[in-house]
Protein backbone atom coordinates (compact mmCIF):
# COMPACT_ATOMS: atom_id res chain seq x y z
CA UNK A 1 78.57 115.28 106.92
CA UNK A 2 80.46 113.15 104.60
CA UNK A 3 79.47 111.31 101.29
CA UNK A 4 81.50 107.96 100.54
CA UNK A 5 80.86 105.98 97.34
CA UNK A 6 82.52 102.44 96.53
CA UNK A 7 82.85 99.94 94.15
CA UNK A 8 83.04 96.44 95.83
CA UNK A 9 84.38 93.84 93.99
CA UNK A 10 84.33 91.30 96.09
CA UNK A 11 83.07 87.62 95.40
CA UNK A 12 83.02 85.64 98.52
CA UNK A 13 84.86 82.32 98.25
CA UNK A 14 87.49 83.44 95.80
CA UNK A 15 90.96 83.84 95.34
CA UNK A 16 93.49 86.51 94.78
CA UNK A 17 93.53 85.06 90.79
CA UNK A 18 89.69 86.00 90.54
CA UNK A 19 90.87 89.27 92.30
CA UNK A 20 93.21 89.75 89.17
CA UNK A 21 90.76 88.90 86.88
CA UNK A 22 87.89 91.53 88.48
CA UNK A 23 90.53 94.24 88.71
CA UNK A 24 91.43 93.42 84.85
CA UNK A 25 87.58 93.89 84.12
CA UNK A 26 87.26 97.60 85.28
CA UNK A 27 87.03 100.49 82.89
CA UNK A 28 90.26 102.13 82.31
CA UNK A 29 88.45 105.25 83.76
CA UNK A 30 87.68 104.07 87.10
CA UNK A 31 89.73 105.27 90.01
CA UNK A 32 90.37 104.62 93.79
CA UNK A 33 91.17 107.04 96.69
CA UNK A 34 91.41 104.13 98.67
CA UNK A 35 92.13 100.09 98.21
CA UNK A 36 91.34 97.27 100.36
CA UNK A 37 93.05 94.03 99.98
CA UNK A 38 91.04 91.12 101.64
CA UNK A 39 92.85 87.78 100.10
CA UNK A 40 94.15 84.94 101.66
CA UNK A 41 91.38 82.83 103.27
CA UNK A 42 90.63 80.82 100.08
CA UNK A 43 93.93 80.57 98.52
CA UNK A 44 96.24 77.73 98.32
CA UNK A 45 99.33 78.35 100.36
CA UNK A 46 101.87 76.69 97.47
CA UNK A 47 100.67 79.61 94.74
CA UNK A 48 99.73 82.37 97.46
CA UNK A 49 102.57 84.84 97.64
CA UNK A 50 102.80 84.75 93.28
CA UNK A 51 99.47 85.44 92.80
CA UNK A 52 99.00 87.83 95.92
CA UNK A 53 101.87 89.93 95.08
CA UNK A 54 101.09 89.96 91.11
CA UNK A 55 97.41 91.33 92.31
CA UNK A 56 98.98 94.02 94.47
CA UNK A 57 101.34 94.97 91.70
CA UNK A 58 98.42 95.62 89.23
CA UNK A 59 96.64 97.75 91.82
CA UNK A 60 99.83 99.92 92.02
CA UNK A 61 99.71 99.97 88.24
CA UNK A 62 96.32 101.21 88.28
CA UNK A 63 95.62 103.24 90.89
CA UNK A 64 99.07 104.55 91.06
CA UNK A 65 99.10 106.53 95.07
CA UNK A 66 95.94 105.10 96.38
CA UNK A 67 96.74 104.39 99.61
CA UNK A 68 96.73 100.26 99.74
CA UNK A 69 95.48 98.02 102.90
CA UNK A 70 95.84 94.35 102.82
CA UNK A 71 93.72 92.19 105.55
CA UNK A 72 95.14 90.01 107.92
CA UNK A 73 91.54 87.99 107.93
CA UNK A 74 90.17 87.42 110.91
CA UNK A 75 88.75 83.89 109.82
CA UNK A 76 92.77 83.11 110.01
CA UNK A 77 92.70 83.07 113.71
CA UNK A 78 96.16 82.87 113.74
CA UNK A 79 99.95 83.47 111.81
CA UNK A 80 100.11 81.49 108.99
CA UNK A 81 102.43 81.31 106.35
CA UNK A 82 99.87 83.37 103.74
CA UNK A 83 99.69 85.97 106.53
CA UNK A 84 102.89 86.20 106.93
CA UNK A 85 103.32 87.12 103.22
CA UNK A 86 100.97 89.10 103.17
CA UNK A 87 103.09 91.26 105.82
CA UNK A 88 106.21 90.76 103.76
CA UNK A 89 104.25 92.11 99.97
CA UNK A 90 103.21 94.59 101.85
CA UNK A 91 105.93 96.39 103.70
CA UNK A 92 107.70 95.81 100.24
CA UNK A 93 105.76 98.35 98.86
CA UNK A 94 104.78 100.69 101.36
CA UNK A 95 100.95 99.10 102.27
CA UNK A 96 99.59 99.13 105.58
CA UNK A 97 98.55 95.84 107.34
CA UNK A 98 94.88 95.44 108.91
CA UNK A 99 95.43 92.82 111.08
CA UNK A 100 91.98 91.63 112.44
CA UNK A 101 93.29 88.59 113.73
CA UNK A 102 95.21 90.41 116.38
CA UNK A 103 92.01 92.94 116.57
CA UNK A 104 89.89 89.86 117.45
CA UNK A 105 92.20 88.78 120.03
CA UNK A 106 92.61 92.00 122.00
CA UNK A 107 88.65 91.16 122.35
CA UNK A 108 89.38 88.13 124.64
CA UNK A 109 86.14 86.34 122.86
CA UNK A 110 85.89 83.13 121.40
CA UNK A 111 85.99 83.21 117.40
CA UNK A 112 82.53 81.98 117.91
CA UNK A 113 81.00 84.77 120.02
CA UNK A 114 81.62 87.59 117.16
CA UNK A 115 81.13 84.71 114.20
CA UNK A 116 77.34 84.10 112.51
CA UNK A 117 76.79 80.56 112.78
CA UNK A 118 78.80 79.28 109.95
CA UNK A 119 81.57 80.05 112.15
CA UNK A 120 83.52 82.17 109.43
CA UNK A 121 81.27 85.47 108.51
CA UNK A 122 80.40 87.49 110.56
CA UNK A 123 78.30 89.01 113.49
CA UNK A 124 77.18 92.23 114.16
CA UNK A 125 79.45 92.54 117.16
CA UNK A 126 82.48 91.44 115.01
CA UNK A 127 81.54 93.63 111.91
CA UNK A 128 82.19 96.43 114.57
CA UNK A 129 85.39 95.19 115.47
CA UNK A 130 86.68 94.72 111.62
CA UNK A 131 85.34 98.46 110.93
CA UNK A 132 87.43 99.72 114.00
CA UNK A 133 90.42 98.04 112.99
CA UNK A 134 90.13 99.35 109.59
CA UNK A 135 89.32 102.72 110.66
CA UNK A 136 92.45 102.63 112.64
CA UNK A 137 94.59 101.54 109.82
CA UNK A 138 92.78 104.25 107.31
CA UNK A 139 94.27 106.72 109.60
CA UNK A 140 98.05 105.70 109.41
CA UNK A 141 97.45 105.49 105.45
CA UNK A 142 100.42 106.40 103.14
CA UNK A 143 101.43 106.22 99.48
CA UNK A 144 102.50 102.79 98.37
CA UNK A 145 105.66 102.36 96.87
CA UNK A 146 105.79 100.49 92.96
CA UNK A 147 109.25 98.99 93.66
CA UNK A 148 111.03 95.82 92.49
CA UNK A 149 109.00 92.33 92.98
CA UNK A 150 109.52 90.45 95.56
CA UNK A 151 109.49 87.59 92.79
CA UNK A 152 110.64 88.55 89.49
CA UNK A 153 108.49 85.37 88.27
CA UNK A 154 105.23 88.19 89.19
CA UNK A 155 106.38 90.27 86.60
CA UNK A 156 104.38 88.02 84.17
CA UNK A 157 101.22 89.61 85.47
CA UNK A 158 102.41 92.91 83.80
CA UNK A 159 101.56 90.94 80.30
CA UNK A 160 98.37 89.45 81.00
CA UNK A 161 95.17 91.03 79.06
CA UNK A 162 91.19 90.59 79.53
CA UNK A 163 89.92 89.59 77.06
CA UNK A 164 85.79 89.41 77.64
CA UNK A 165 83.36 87.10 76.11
CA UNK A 166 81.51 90.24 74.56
CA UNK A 167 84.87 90.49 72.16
CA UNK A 168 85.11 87.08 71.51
CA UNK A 169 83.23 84.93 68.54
CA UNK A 170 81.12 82.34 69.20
CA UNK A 171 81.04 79.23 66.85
CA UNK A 172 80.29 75.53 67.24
CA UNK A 173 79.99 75.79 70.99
CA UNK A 174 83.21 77.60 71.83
CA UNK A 175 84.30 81.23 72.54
CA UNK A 176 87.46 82.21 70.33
CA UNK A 177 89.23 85.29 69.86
CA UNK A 178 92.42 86.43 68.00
CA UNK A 179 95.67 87.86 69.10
CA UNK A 180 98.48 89.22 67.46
CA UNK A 181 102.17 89.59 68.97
CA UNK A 182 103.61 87.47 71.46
CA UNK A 183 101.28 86.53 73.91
CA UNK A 184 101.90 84.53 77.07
CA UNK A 185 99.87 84.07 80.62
CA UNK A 186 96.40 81.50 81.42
CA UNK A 187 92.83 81.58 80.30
CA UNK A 188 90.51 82.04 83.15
CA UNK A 189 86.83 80.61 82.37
CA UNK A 190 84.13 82.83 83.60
CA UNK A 191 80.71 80.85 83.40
CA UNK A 192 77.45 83.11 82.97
CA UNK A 193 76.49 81.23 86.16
């Protein structure tokens, strides 16, 4: 018998920037035996590999050995350039690969046979064939590796901070908040809707 408990923060439909910004919202406390990357499918190819690799990096930073896997998704259907990234940030720091595109294919179905109608989540039949692919990655699992960037330009995700609308003052229609010391790094709106 075995107990597993998780903490899923995934959104459907985001990117590996709202990634960031979820992982930035946990409690300090909060810890991971395991992580599971699934980014790619609705990011923009120009910014991927930046904001992939500065998400991975803060993972390292706060899980420290957690073993890491980061999806190949199998919505992909194929090598792209953001998969192929996501290979490259990966072996760069020691992360194993899930690659459910390939999974899929071994299958010898059509996309559409394992799909839900939308033609991008999916079925029962390929839910089983995601969990066995990530149930055969679990089982190579290693330590990551918090080595060099890739991209020295990622290392500006080292001085980005939270800040949450709880902290902040509200006057005249606007959120505001102050800092002190050199601050640099983007404001991500979170609407309550």
């Amino acid at each position: 018998d075995c107990s597993i408990s998780y903490h899923n923060l995934a959104v459907g439909g985001t990117s590996s920037l709202f990634g960031f910004v979820r992982l930035m919202r946990m409690l300090p406390e909060e810890t991971a035996d395991i992580v599971l990357l699934c980014y790619g499918q609705n990011d923009d190819e120009k910014d991927f590999s930046f904001f992939y690799e500065g998400l991975l990096r803060s993972v390292l930073k706060k899980f420290g050995d957690a073993p890491i896997i980061c999806f190949l998704e199998s919505s992909q259907r194929e090598e792209t350039e953001k998969t192929r990234d996501i290979r490259k940030i990966a072996a760069h720091y020691n992360c194993l690969v899930a690659d459910t595109i390939n999974a899929f294919s071994k299958t010898h179905k059509e996309y559409c046979e394992l799909s839900a109608p939308d033609g991008v989540h999916l079925n029962d039949e390929g839910q089983r064939v995601y969990a066995e692919c990530l149930l055969e990655t679990i089982e190579k699992a290693d330590n990551p590796v918090f080595s060099s960037p890739l991209s020295n330009a990622v290392k500006v995700f080292e001085h980005f901070h939270y800040i949450p609308l709880w902290q902040m003052d509200f006057n005249n229609g606007a959120y505001t908040c102050e800092v002190g010391g050199e601050m640099i790094g983007f404001v991500c709106i979170e609407t309550p809707n």
